[in-house]
Protein backbone atom coordinates (compact mmCIF):
# COMPACT_ATOMS: atom_id res chain seq x y z
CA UNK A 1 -114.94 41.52 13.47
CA UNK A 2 -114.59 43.77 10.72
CA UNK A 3 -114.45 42.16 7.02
CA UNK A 4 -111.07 42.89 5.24
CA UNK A 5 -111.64 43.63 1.45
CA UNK A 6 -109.17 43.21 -1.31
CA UNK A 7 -108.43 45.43 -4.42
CA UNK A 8 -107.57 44.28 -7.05
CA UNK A 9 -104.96 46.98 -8.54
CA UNK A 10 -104.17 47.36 -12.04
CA UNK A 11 -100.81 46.06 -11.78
CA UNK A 12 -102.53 42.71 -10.23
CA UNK A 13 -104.65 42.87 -13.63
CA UNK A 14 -101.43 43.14 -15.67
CA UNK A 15 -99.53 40.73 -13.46
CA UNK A 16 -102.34 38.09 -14.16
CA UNK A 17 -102.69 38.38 -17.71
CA UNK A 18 -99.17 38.24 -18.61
CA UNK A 19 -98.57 34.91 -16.32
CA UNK A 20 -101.48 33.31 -17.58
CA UNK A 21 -102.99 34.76 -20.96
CA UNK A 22 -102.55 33.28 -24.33
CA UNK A 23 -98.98 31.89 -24.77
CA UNK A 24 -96.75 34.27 -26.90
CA UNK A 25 -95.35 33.24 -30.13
CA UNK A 26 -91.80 32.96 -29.58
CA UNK A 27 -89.62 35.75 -31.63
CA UNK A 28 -87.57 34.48 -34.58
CA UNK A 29 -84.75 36.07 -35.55
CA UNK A 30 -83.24 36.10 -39.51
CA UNK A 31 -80.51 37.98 -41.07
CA UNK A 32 -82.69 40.57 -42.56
CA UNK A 33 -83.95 41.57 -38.62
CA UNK A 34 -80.28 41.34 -37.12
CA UNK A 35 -79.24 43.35 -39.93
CA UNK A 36 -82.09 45.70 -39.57
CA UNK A 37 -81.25 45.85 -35.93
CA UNK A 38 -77.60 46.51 -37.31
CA UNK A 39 -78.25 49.77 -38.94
CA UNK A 40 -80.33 51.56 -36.71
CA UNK A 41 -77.65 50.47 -34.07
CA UNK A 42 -75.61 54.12 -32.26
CA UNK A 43 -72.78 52.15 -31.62
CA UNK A 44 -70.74 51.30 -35.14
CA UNK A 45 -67.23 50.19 -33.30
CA UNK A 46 -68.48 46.03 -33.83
CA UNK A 47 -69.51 46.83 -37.81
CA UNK A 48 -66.75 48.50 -39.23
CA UNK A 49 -64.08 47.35 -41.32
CA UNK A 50 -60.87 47.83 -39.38
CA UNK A 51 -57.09 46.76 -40.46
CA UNK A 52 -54.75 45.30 -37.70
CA UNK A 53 -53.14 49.24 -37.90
CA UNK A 54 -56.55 50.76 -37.03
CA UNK A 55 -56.91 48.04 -34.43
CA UNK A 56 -53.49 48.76 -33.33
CA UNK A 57 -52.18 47.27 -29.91
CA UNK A 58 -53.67 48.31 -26.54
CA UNK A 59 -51.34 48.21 -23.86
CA UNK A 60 -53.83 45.03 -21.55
CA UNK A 61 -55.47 42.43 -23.30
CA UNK A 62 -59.00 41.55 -22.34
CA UNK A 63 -58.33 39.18 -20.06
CA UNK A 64 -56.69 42.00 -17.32
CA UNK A 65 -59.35 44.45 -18.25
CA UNK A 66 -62.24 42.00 -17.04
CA UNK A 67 -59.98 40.94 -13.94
CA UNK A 68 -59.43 44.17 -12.66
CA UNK A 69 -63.36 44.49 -12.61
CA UNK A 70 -63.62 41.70 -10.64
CA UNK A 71 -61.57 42.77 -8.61
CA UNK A 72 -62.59 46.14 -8.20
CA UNK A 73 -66.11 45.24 -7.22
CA UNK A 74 -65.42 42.38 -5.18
CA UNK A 75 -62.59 43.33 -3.50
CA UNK A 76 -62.59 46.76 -3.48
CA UNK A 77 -65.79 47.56 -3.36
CA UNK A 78 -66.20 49.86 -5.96
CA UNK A 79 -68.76 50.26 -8.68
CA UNK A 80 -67.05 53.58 -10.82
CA UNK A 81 -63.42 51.22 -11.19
CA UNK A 82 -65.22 48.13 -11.72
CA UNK A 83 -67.61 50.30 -14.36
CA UNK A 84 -64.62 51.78 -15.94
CA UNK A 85 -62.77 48.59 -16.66
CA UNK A 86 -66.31 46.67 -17.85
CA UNK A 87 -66.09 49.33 -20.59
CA UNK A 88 -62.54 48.78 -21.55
CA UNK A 89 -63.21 45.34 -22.06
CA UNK A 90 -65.83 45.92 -24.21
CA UNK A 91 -63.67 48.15 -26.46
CA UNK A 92 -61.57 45.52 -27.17
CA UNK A 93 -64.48 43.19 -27.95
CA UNK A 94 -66.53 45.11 -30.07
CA UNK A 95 -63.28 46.12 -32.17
CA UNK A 96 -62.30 42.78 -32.52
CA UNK A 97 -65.54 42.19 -34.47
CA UNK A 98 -65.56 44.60 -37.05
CA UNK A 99 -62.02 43.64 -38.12
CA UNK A 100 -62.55 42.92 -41.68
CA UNK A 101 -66.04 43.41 -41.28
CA UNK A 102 -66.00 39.68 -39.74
CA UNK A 103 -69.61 40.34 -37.93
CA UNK A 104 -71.23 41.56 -40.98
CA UNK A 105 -69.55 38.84 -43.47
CA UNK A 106 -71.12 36.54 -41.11
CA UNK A 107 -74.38 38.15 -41.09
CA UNK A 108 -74.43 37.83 -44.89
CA UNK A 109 -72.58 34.76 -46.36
CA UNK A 110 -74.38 32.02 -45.48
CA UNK A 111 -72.99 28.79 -46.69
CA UNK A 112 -75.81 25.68 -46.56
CA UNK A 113 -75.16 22.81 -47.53
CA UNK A 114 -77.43 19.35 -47.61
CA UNK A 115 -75.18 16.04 -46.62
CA UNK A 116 -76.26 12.99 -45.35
CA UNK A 117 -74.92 12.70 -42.22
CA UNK A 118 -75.70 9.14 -41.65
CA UNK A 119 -73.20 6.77 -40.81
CA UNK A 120 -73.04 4.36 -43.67
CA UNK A 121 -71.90 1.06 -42.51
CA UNK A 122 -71.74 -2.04 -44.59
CA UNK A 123 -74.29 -4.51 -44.78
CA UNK A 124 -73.34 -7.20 -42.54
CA UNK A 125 -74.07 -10.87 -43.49
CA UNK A 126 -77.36 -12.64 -41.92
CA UNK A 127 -76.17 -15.66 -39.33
CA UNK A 128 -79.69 -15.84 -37.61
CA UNK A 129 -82.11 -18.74 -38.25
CA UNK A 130 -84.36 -16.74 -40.78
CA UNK A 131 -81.12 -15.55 -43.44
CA UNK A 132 -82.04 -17.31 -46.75
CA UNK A 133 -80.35 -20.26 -47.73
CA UNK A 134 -77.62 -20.48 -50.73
CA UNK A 135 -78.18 -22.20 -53.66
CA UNK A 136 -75.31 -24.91 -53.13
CA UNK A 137 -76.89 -25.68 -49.71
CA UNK A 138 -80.23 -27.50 -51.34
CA UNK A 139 -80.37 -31.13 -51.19
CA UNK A 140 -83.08 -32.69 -53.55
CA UNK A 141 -85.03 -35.27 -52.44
CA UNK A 142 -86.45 -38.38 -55.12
């Protein structure tokens, strides 16, 4: 019988470490990194400050644009249509987001605020056999 041997390939080596090295630190994301991320950014349409006239009125709403990509690639089987119309969408979308700046405003402004959140409900009288007793209740014994 001849012996089989296995190699061990570098992308085993990656593979291995990445499923079981030394957990990862999970990312955390501020204001400062998503604005950051903002301005190095190609695309500007979702960050600008645009008026309802520089919106202006496109002639389907989002809804129909997403739609006729399903439709196109489920129905009809094509990819370029269903491509096309994905991007349309997104138009709209990332438009709708930099009207008045709304993305960025909410980037900025932040509003916290510290309430107690409990429910404050009123104390309720003690009826069990440990309540204390009132002071009209005492009998005194001679």
């Amino acid at each position: 019988m001849a012996e089989e041997t296995e190699q061990i390939t570098e992308e085993d080596i990656k593979e291995a470490l990445k499923n079981y090295g030394a957990p990862q630190p999970e990312e955390k994301h501020n204001i400062h990194k998503f604005l950051s991320e903002v301005a190095k950014s190609k695309d500007t349409t979702k960050t600008g400050y645009l008026t309802d006239i520089e919106l202006g009125t496109t002639p389907y709403a989002e809804r129909t644009y997403k739609n006729l990509e399903l439709q196109s690639k489920e129905l009809a089987n094509d990819d370029i249509w269903a491509n096309y119309f994905s991007k349309k969408a997104e138009i709209l979308t990332a438009t709708s987001l930099s009207r008045n700046a709304k993305l960025l405003s909410l980037a900025v402004l932040q509003r916290k605020e510290l309430a107690d959140m409990t429910d404050m409900q009123p104390k309720k009288e003690n009826k069990g056999w440990f309540k204390k007793k009132d002071k009209g209740d005492t009998v005194v014994q001679q």
